[in-house]
N, C-alpha and C. Protein backbone atom coordinates (compact mmCIF):
# COMPACT_ATOMS: atom_id res chain seq x y z
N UNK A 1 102.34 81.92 112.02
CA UNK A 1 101.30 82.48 111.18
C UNK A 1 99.91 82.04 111.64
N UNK A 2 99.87 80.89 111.87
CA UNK A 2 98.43 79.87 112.29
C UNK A 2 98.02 80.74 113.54
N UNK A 3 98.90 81.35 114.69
CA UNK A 3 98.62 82.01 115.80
C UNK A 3 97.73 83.17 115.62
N UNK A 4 98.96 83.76 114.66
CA UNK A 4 98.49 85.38 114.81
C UNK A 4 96.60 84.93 113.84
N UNK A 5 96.61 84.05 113.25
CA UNK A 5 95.23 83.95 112.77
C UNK A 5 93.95 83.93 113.68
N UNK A 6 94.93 82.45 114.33
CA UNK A 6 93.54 82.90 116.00
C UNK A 6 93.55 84.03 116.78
N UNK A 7 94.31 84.52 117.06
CA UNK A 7 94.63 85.77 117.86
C UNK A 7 93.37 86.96 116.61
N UNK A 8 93.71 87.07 115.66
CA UNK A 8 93.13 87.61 114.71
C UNK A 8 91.34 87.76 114.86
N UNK A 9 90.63 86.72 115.24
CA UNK A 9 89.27 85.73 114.77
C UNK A 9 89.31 86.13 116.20
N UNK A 10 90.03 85.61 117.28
CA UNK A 10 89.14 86.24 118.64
C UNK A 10 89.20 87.62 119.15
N UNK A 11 90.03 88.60 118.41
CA UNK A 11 89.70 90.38 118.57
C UNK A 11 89.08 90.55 117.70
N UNK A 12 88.48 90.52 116.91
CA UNK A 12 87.18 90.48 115.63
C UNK A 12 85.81 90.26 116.60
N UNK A 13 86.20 88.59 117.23
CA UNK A 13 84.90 88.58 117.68
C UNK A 13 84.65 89.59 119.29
N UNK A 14 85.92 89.50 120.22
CA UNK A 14 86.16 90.44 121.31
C UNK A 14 85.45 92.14 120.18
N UNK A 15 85.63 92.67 119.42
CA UNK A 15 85.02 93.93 119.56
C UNK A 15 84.12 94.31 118.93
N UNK A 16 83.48 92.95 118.04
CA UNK A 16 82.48 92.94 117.94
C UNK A 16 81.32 92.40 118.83
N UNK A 17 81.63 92.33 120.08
CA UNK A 17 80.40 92.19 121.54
C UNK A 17 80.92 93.34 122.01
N UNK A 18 82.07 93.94 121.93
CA UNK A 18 82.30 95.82 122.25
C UNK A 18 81.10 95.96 122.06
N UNK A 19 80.94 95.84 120.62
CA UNK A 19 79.97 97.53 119.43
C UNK A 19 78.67 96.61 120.44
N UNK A 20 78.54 95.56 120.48
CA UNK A 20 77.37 95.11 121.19
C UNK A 20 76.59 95.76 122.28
N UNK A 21 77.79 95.66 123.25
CA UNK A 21 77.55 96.15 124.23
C UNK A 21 77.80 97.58 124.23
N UNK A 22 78.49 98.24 123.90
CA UNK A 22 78.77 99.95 123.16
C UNK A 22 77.00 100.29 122.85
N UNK A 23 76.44 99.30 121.95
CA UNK A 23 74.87 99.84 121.54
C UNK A 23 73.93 99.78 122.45
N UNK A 24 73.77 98.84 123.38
CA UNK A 24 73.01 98.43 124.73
C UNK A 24 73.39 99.64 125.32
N UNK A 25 74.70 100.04 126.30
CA UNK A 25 74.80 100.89 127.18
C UNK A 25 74.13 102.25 126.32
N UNK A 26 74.36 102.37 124.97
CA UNK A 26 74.12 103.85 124.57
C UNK A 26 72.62 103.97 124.81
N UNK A 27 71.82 102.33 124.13
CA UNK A 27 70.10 102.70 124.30
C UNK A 27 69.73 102.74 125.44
N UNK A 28 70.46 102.15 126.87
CA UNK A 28 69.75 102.67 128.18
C UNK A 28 70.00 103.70 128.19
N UNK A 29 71.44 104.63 128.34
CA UNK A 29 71.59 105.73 128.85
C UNK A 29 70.15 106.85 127.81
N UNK A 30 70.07 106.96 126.58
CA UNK A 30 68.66 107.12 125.89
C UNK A 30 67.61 107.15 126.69
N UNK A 31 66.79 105.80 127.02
CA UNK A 31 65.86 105.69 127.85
C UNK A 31 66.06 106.10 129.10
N UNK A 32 66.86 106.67 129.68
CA UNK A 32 66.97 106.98 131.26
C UNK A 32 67.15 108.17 131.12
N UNK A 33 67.70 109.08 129.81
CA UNK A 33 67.94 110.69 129.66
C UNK A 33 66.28 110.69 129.63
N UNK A 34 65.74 109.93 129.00
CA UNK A 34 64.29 110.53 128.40
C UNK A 34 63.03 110.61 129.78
N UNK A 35 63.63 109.29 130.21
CA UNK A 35 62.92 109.17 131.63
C UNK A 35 62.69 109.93 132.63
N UNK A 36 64.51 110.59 132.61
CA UNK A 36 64.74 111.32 133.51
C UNK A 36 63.91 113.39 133.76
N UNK A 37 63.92 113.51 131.33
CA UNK A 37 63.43 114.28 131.31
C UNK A 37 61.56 114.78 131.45
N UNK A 38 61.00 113.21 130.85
CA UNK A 38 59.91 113.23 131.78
C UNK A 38 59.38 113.63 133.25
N UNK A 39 60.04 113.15 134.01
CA UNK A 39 59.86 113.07 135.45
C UNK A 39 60.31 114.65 135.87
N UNK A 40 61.41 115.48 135.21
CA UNK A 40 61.62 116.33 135.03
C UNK A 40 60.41 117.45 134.98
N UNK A 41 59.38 117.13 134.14
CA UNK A 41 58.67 117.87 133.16
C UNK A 41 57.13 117.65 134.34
N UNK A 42 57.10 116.50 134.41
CA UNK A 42 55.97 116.52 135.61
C UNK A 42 56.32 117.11 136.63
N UNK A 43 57.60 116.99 137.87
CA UNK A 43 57.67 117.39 138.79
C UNK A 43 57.27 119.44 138.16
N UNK A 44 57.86 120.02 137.03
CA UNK A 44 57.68 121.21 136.65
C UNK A 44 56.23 121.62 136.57
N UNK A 45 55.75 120.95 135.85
CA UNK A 45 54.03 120.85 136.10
C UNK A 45 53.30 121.23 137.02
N UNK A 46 53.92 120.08 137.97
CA UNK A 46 53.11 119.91 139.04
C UNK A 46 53.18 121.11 139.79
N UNK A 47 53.84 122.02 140.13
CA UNK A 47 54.67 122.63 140.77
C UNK A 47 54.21 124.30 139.98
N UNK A 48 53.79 124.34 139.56
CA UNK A 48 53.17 125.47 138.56
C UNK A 48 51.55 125.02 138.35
N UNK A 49 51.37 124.05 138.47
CA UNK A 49 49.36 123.93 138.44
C UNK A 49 48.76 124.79 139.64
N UNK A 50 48.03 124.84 139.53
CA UNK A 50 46.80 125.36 140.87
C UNK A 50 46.61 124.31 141.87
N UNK A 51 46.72 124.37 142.91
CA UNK A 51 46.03 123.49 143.58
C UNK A 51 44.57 123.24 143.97
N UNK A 52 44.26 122.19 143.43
CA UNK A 52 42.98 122.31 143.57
C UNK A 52 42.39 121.16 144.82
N UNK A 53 41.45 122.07 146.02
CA UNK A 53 41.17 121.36 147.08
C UNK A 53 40.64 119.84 146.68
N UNK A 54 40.68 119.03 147.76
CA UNK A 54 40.91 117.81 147.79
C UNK A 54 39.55 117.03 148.65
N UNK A 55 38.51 117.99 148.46
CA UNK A 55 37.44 117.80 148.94
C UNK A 55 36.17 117.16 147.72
N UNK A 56 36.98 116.45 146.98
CA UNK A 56 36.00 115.94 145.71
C UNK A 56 35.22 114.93 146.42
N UNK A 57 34.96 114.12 147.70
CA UNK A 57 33.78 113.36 148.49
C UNK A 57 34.17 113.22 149.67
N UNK A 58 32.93 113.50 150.52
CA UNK A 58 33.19 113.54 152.05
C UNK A 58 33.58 112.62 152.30
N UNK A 59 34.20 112.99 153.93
CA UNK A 59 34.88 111.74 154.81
C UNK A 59 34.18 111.55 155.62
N UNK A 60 34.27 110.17 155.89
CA UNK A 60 33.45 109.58 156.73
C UNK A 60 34.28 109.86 158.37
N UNK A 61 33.55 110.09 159.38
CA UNK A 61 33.90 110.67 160.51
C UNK A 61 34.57 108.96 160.87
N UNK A 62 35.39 109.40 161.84
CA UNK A 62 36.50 108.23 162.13
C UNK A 62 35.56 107.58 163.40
N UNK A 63 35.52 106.16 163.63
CA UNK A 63 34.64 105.36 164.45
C UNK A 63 35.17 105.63 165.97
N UNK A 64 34.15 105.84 166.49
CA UNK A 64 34.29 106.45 167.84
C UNK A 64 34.85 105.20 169.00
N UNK A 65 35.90 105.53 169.96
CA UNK A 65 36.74 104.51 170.53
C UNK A 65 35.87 104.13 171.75
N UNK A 66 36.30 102.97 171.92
CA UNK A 66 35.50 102.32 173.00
C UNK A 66 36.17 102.64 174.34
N UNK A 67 35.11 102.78 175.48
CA UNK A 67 35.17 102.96 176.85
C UNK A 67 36.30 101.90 177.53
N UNK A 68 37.36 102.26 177.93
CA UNK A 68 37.68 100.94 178.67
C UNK A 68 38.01 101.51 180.36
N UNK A 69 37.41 100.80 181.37
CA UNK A 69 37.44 100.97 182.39
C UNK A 69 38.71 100.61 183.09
N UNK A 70 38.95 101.65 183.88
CA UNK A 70 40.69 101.86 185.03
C UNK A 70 40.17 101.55 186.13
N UNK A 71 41.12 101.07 186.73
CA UNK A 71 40.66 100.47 188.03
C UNK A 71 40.43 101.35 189.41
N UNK A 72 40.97 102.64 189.04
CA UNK A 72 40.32 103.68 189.93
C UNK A 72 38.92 103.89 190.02
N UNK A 73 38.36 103.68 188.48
CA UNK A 73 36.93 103.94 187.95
C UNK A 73 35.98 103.02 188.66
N UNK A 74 36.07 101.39 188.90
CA UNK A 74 35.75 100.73 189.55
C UNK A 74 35.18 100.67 190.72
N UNK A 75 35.68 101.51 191.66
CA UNK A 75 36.39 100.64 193.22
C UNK A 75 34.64 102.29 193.71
């Protein structure tokens, strides 16, 4: 009788860290549906906006490379 009591007290506490963990996995999978439908919703966005040119401030011209002398150039 004393057995089946412990046996009893540790599947009580075994499925009650189940429902524990049962509630954890359910609120990520939640946050990662929602995430997922975000990212969803921008890539859709994006993808349907106008493009608008990318000329909002000039570029600065790229620095001009230095001379280096070959030894043909030399002689």
């Amino acid at each position: 009788m004393e057995l089946r009591r412990d046996i009893a007290e540790y599947r009580a506490a075994a499925e009650a860290q189940a429902d524990r963990v049962r509630e954890r996995i359910n609120a990520a999978l939640e946050v990662s549906r929602r995430t997922r439908e975000e990212i969803e919703e921008r890539i859709a966005s994006e993808l349907h906006a106008p493009r608008v040119p990318a000329k909002t401030a000039p570029r600065k011209a790229a620095p001009a490379r230095k001379r280096t002398t070959t030894a043909h150039a030399t002689k």
